[in-house]
Protein backbone atom coordinates (compact mmCIF):
# COMPACT_ATOMS: atom_id res chain seq x y z
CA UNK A 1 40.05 92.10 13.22
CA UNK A 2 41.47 87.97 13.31
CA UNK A 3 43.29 87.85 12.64
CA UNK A 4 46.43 89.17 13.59
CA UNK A 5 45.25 89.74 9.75
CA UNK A 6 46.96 87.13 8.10
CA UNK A 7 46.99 86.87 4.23
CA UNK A 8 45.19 84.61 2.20
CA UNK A 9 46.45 82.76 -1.33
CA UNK A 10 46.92 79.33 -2.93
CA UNK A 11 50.30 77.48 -2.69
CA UNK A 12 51.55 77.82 -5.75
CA UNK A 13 51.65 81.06 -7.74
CA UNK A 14 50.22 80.77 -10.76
CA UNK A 15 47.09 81.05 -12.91
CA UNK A 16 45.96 84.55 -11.13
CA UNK A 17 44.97 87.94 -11.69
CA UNK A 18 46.84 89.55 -9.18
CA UNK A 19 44.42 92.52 -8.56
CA UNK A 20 40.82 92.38 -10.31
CA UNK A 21 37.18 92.95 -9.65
CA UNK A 22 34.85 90.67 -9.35
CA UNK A 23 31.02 90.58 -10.92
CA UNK A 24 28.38 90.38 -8.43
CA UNK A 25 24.91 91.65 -10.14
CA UNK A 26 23.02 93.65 -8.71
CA UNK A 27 25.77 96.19 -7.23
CA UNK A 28 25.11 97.17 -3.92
CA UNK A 29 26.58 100.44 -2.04
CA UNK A 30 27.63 99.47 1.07
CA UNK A 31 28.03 101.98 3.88
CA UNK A 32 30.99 101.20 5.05
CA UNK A 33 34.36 99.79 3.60
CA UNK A 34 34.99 96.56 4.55
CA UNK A 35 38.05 93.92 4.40
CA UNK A 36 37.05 90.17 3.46
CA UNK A 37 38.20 86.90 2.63
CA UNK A 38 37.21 85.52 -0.25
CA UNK A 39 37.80 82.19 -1.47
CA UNK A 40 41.19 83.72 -3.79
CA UNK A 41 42.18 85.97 -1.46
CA UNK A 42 41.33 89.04 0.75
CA UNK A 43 38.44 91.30 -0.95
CA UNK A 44 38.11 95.10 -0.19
CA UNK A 45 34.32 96.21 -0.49
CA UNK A 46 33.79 100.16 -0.73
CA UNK A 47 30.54 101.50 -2.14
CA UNK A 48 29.62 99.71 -5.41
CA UNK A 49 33.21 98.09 -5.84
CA UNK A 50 34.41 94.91 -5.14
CA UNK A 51 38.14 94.25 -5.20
CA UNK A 52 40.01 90.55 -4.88
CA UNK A 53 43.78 90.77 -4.43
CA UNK A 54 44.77 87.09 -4.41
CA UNK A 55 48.61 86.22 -2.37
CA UNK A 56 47.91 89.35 0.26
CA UNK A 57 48.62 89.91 3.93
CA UNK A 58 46.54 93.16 5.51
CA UNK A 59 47.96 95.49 8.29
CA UNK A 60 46.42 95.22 10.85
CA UNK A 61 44.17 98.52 10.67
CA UNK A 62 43.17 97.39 7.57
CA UNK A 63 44.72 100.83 5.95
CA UNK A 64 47.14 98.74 3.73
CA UNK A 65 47.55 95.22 2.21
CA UNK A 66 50.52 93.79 0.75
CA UNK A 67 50.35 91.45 -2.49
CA UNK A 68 52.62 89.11 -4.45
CA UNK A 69 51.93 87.80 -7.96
CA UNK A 70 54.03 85.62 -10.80
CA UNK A 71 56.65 87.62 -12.88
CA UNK A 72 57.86 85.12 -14.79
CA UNK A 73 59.91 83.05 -12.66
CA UNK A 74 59.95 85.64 -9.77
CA UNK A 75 57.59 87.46 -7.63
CA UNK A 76 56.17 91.11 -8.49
CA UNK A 77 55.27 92.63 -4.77
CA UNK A 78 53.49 95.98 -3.97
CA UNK A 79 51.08 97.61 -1.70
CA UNK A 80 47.81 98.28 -2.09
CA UNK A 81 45.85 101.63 0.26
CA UNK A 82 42.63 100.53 1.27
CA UNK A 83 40.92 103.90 1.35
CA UNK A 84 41.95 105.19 -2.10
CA UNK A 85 43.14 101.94 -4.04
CA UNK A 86 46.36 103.25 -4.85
CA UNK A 87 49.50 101.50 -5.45
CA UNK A 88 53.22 101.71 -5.00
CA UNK A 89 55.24 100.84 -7.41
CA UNK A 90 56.06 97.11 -8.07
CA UNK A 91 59.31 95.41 -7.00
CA UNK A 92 60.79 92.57 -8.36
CA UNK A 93 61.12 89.62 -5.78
CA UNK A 94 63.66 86.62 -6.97
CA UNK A 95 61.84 83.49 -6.83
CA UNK A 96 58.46 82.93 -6.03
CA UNK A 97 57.34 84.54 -2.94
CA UNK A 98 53.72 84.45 -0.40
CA UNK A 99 53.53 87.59 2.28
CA UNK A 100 53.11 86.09 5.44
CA UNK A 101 53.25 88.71 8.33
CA UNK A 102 53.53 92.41 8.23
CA UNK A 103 54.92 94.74 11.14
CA UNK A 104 51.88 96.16 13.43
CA UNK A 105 53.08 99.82 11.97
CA UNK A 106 52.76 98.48 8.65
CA UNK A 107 55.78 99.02 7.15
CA UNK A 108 57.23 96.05 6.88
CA UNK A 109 56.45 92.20 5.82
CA UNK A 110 57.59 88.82 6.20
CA UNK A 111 57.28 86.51 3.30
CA UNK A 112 58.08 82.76 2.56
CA UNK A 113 57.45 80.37 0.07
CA UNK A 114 54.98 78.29 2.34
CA UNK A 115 50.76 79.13 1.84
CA UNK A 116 51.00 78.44 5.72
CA UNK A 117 50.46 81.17 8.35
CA UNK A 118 50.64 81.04 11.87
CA UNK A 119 46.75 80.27 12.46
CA UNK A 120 46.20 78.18 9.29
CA UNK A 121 47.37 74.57 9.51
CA UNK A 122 50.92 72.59 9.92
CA UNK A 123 54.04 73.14 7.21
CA UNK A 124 55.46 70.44 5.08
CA UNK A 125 58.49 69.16 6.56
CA UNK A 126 61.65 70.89 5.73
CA UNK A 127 65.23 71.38 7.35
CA UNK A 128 65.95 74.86 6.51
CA UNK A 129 63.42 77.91 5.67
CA UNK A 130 63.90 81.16 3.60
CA UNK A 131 62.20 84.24 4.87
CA UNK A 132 62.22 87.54 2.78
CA UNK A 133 61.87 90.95 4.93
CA UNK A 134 60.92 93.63 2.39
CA UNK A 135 59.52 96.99 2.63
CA UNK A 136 57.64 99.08 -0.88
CA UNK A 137 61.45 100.12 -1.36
CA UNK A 138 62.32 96.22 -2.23
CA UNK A 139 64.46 93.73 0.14
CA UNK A 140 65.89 94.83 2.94
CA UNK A 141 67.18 90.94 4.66
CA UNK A 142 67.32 87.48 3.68
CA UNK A 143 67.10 84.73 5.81
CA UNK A 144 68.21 81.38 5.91
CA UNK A 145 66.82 79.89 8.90
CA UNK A 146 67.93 76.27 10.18
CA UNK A 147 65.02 74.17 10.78
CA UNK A 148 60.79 74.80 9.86
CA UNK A 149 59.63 78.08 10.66
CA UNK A 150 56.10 80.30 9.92
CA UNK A 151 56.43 84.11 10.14
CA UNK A 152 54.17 85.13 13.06
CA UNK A 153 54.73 88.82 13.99
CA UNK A 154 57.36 91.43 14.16
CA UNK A 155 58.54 93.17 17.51
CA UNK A 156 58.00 96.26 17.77
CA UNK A 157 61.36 98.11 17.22
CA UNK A 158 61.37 96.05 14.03
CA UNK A 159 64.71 94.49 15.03
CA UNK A 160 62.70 90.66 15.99
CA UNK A 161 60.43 88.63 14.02
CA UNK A 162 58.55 85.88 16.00
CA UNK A 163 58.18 82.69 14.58
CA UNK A 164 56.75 79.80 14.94
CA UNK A 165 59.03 76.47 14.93
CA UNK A 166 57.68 73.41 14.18
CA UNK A 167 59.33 70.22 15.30
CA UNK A 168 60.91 67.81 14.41
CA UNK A 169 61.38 70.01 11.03
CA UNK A 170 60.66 67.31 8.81
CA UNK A 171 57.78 65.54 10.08
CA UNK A 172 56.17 68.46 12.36
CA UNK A 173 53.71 67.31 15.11
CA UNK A 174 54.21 70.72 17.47
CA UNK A 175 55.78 73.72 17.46
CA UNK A 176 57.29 77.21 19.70
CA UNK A 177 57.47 80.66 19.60
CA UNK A 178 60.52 81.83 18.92
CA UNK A 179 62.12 85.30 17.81
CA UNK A 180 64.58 85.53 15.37
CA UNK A 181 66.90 88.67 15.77
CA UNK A 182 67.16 90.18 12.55
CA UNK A 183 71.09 91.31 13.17
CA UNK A 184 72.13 88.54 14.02
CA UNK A 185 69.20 86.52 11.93
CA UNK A 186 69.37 83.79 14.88
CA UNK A 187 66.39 82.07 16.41
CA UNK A 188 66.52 82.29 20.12
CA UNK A 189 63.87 82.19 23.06
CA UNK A 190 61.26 84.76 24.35
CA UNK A 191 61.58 85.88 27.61
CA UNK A 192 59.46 85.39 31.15
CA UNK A 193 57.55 88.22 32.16
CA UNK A 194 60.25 89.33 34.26
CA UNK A 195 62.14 89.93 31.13
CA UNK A 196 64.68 87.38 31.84
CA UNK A 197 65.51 84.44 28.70
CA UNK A 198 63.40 81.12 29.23
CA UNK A 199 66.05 78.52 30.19
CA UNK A 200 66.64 75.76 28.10
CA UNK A 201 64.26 73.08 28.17
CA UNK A 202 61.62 75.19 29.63
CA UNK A 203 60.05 76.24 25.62
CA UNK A 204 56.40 75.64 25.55
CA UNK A 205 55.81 73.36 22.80
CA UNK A 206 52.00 73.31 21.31
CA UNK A 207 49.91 70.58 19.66
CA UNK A 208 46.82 72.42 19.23
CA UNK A 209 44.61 74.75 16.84
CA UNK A 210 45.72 78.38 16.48
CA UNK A 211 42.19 79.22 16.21
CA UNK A 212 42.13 83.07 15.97
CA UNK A 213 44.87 85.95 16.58
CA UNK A 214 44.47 89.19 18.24
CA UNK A 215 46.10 92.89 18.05
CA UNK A 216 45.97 94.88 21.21
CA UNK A 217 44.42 98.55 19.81
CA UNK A 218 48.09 99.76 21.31
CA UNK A 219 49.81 97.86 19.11
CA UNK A 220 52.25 96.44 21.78
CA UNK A 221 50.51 93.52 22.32
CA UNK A 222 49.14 90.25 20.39
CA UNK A 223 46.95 87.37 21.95
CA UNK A 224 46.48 84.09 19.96
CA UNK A 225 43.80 81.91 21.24
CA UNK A 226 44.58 77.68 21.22
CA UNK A 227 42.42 74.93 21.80
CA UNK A 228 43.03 71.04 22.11
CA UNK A 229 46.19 70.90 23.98
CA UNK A 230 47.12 67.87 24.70
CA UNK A 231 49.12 67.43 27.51
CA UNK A 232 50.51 70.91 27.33
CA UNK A 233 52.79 72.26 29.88
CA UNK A 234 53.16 75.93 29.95
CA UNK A 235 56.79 77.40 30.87
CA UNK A 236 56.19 78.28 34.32
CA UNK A 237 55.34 74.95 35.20
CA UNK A 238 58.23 73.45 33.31
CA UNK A 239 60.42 76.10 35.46
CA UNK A 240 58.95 75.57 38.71
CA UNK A 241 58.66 71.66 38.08
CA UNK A 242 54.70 71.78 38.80
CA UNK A 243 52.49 69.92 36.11
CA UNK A 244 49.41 71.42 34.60
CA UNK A 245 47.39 70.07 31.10
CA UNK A 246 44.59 72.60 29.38
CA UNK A 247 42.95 72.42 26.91
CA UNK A 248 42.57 76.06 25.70
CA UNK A 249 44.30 79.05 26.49
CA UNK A 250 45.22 82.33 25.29
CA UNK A 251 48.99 82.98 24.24
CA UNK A 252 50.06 86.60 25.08
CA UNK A 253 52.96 87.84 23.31
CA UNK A 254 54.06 91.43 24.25
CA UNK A 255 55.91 92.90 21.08
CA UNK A 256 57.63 95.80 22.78
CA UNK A 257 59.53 92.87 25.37
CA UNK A 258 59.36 90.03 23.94
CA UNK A 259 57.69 88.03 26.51
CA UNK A 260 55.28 85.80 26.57
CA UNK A 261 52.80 84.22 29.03
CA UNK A 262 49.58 82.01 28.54
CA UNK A 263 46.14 82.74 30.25
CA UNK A 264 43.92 79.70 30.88
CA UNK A 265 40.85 79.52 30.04
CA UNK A 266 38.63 77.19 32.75
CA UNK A 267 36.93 74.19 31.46
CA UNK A 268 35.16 73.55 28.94
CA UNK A 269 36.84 76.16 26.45
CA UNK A 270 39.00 73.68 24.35
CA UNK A 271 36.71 70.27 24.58
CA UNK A 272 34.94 71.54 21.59
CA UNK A 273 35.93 72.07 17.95
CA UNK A 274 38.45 74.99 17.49
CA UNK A 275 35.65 76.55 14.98
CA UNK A 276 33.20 77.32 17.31
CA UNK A 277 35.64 79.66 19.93
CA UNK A 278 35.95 83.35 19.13
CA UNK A 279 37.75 86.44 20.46
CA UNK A 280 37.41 89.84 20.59
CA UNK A 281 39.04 93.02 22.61
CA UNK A 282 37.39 96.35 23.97
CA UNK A 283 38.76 99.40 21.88
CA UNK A 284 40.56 100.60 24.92
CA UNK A 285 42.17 97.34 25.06
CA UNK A 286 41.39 96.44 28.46
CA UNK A 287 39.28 93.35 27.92
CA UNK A 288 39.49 90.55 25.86
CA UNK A 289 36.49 88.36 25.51
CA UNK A 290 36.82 84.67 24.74
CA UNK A 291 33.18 82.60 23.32
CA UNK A 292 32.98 79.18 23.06
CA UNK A 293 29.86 78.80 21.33
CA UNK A 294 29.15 75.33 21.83
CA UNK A 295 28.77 75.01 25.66
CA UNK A 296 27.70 78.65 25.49
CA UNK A 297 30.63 79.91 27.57
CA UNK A 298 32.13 83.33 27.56
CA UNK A 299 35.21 84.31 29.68
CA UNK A 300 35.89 88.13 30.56
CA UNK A 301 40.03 88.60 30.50
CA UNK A 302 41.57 91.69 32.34
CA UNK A 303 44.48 92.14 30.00
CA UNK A 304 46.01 94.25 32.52
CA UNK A 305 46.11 91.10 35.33
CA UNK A 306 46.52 88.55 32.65
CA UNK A 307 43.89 86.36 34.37
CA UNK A 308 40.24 85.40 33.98
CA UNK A 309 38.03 87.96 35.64
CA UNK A 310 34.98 86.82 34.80
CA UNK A 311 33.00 84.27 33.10
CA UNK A 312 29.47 83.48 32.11
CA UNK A 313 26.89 81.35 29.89
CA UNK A 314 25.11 81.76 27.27
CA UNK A 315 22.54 79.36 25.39
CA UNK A 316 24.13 76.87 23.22
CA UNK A 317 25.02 76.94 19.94
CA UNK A 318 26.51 75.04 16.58
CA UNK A 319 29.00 75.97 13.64
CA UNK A 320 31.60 78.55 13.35
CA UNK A 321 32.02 81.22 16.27
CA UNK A 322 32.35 85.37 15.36
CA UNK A 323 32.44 88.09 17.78
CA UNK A 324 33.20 91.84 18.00
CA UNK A 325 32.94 94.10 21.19
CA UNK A 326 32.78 97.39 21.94
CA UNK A 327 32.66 100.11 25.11
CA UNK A 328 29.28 98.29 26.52
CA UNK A 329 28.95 95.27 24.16
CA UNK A 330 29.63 92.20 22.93
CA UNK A 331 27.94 90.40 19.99
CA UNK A 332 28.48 86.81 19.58
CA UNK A 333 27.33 84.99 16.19
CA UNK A 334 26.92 81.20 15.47
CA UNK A 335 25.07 79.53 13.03
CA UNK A 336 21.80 81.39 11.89
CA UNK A 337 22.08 83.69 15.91
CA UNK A 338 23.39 86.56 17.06
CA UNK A 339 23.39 87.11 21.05
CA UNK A 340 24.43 90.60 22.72
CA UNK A 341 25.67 90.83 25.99
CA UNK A 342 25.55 93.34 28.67
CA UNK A 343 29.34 93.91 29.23
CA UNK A 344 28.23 95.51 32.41
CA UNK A 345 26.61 92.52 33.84
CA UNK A 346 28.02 90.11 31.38
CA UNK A 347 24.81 88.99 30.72
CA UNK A 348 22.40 88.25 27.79
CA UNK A 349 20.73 91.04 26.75
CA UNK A 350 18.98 90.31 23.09
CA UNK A 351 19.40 87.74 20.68
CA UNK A 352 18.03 87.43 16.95
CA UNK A 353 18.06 85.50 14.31
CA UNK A 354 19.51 86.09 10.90
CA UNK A 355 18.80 84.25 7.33
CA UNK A 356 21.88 82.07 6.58
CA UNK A 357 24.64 81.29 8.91
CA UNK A 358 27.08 84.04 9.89
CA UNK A 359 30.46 84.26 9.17
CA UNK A 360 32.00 87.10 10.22
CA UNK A 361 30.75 89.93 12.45
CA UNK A 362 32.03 93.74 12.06
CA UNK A 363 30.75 96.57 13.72
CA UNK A 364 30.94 100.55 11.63
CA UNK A 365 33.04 103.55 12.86
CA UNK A 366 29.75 104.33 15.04
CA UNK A 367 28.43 100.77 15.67
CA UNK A 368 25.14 101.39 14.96
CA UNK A 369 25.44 98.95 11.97
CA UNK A 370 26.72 95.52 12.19
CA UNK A 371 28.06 93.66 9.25
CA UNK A 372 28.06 90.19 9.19
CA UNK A 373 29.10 87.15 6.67
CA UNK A 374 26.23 85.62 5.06
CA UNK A 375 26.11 82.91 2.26
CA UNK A 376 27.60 84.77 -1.21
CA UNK A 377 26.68 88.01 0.62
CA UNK A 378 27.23 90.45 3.11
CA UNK A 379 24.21 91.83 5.43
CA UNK A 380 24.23 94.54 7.51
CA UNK A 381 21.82 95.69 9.99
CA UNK A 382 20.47 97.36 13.07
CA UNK A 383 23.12 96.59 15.74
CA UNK A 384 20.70 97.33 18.80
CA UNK A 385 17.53 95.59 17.08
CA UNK A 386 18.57 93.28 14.77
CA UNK A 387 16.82 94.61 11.66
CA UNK A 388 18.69 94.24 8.75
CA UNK A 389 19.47 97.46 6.44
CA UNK A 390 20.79 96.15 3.68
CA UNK A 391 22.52 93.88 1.80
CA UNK A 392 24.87 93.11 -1.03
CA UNK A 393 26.13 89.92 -3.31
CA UNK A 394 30.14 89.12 -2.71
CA UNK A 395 30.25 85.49 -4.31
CA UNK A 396 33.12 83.26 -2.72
CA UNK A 397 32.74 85.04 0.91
CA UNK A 398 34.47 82.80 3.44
CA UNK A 399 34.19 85.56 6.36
CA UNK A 400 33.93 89.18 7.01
CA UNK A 401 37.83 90.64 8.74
CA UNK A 402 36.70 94.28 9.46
CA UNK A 403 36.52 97.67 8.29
CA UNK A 404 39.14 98.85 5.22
CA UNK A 405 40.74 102.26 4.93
CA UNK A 406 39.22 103.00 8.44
CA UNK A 407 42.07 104.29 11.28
């Protein structure tokens, strides 16, 4: 998935078709729905249809998507199902209005007036920030929150919304995660692992890329992965007085306590463009997989020991990273390659090339096919040999998310 999913839309409302098709001649059946990004929004492909809902935010099984669009001076907002294209009914949001962040059950979203999300590039400065929580059934809080915030994720009793602050609020250079409890609607501090509030002063406060955003298959957990650090200091060394500087690391955030801790990643990860990392997790969540395609590194993380178990390296490679795993697996695309390795060995095992460069790698329901981003298009092949089966027209692809209206 990336994202955790975030949605995709221009900053200012106007000018769209909130939910349309889109021509792309000849029409292709593809196998298997798939969720994209497109350069107006997020795209659902399923068979012969091709669907752009501009101003959306997907769950994160890519089951629903939320969407805003212009209602005269306010915001119309509904939900869209993946696997049927239904819709609920539309409720009328006052003011203009951009889902940011929905819950992990999918029930409810976060929503601001800002295009920016917590992976996608630095706010305009502002002093205070308004943050809608709404559910299909309308509005349920308003916030007014003191300073510059983005909507990152919600815990997951639904009573906490992380954030991320950026300081100083009107001319923001870095930023923390925060959580904001939603009785109270007051910012305040995560806690250590030990489930105990991180003393003042002792924030970890980030310079770097949010390159790419994780959801543990449980739910319960979400890992964020940053590069270019500058002189970062992560909370246990600001508690225990010892220094440390990165340069890429992976932020775990458990949703069910409210902790969070950072796992380094060893050198080089970081020293090269955010673009080319990548991520991906095991389906039974007990690995998470970290590329970096241009030194050709790959780091094995036991989510379970929070550390670096293993690492490896692969040839090396240029432009924008993509990977996906599964049980035995992981496939690793850059540029105009795709590499699997042995997850057993953590090794190469076969590499091939593909026509244009990839953006976006997905694997089907029985990962025999792999989907990947191509130029206008969408392939799909042959995940053990390479070969591709098929392939269909989407124009404006930016990247292939992951399967749509699939549990």
């Amino acid at each position: 998935m990336l994202t955790v999913l975030a949605g995709t839309g221009a900053a200012a409302l106007v000018g769209c078709d909130p939910v349309r098709s889109r021509n792309s001649a000849p029409t292709v059946t593809i196998p298997d729905a798939l969720l994209v990004e497109v350069d107006d929004g997020l795209g659902v492909l399923r068979g012969a249809g091709r669907l752009t809902i501009p101003h959306s935010v997907a769950t994160a099984d890519g089951l629903a998507i939320y969407a805003t669009a212009p209602d005269g001076a306010d915001s119309a907002f509904w939900r869209i199902d993946t696997a049927t294209g239904r819709t609920s009914a539309r409720v009328k949001l006052r003011g203009r209005w951009l889902p940011r962040a929905v819950s992990a059950n999918g029930t409810k979203v976060a929503l601001t007036s800002n295009a920016v999300s917590a992976t996608t590039g630095r706010p305009d400065g502002r002093d205070v920030t308004p943050v809608l929580i709404a559910d299909v059934a309308g509005v349920q809080q308003r916030l007014e929150l003191p300073g510059n915030f983005v909507p990152e994720a919600f815990t997951e009793d639904l009573a906490g919304l992380f954030v991320l602050e950026w300081l100083p609020a009107m001319a923001p250079d870095r930023y923390r995660v925060r959580v904001v409890d939603l009785a109270s609607k007051a910012p305040g501090p995560l806690n250590t692992r030990t489930k105990t509030p991180i003393p003042p002063g002792a924030e970890e406060e980030m310079r770097g890329d949010g390159r790419q955003a994780v959801l543990a298959p449980d739910r319960t957990t979400l890992y964020t992965l940053y590069t270019h650090q500058p002189d970062h200091q992560h909370t246990r060394n600001l508690i225990s007085g010892r220094s440390g500087n990165i340069h890429a690391f992976v932020h775990t955030l458990s949703l069910a306590s409210r902790w969070a801790y950072c796992i380094d990643l060893p050198h080089p990860f970081g020293e090269a463009p955010a673009s080319g990392h990548a991520m991906a997790i095991s389906p039974d969540g007990g690995r998470l997989f970290v590329a970096d395609v241009t030194s050709g590194n790959v780091a094995e993380i036991s989510t379970e020991e929070l550390t670096v178990r293993r690492t490896a390296t692969l040839a090396k490679g240029t432009g924008a990273g993509h990977a996906v795993a599964d049980r035995d697996r992981l496939l690793i695309g850059a540029g105009t390659v795709v590499r699997t390795m042995d997850l057993k060995r953590l090794a190469l095992a076969t590499e091939w090339p593909v026509r244009e460069p990839v953006a976006g790698l997905v694997l089907s329901p029985d990962g025999k096919r792999l989907y990947m981003g191509q130029t206008d298009a969408v392939s799909w092949h042959d995940s053990a040999t390479g070969a591709e089966l098929g392939r269909a027209a989407v124009p404006g692809l930016v990247v292939v998310r992951g399967l749509a209206g699939h549990a």
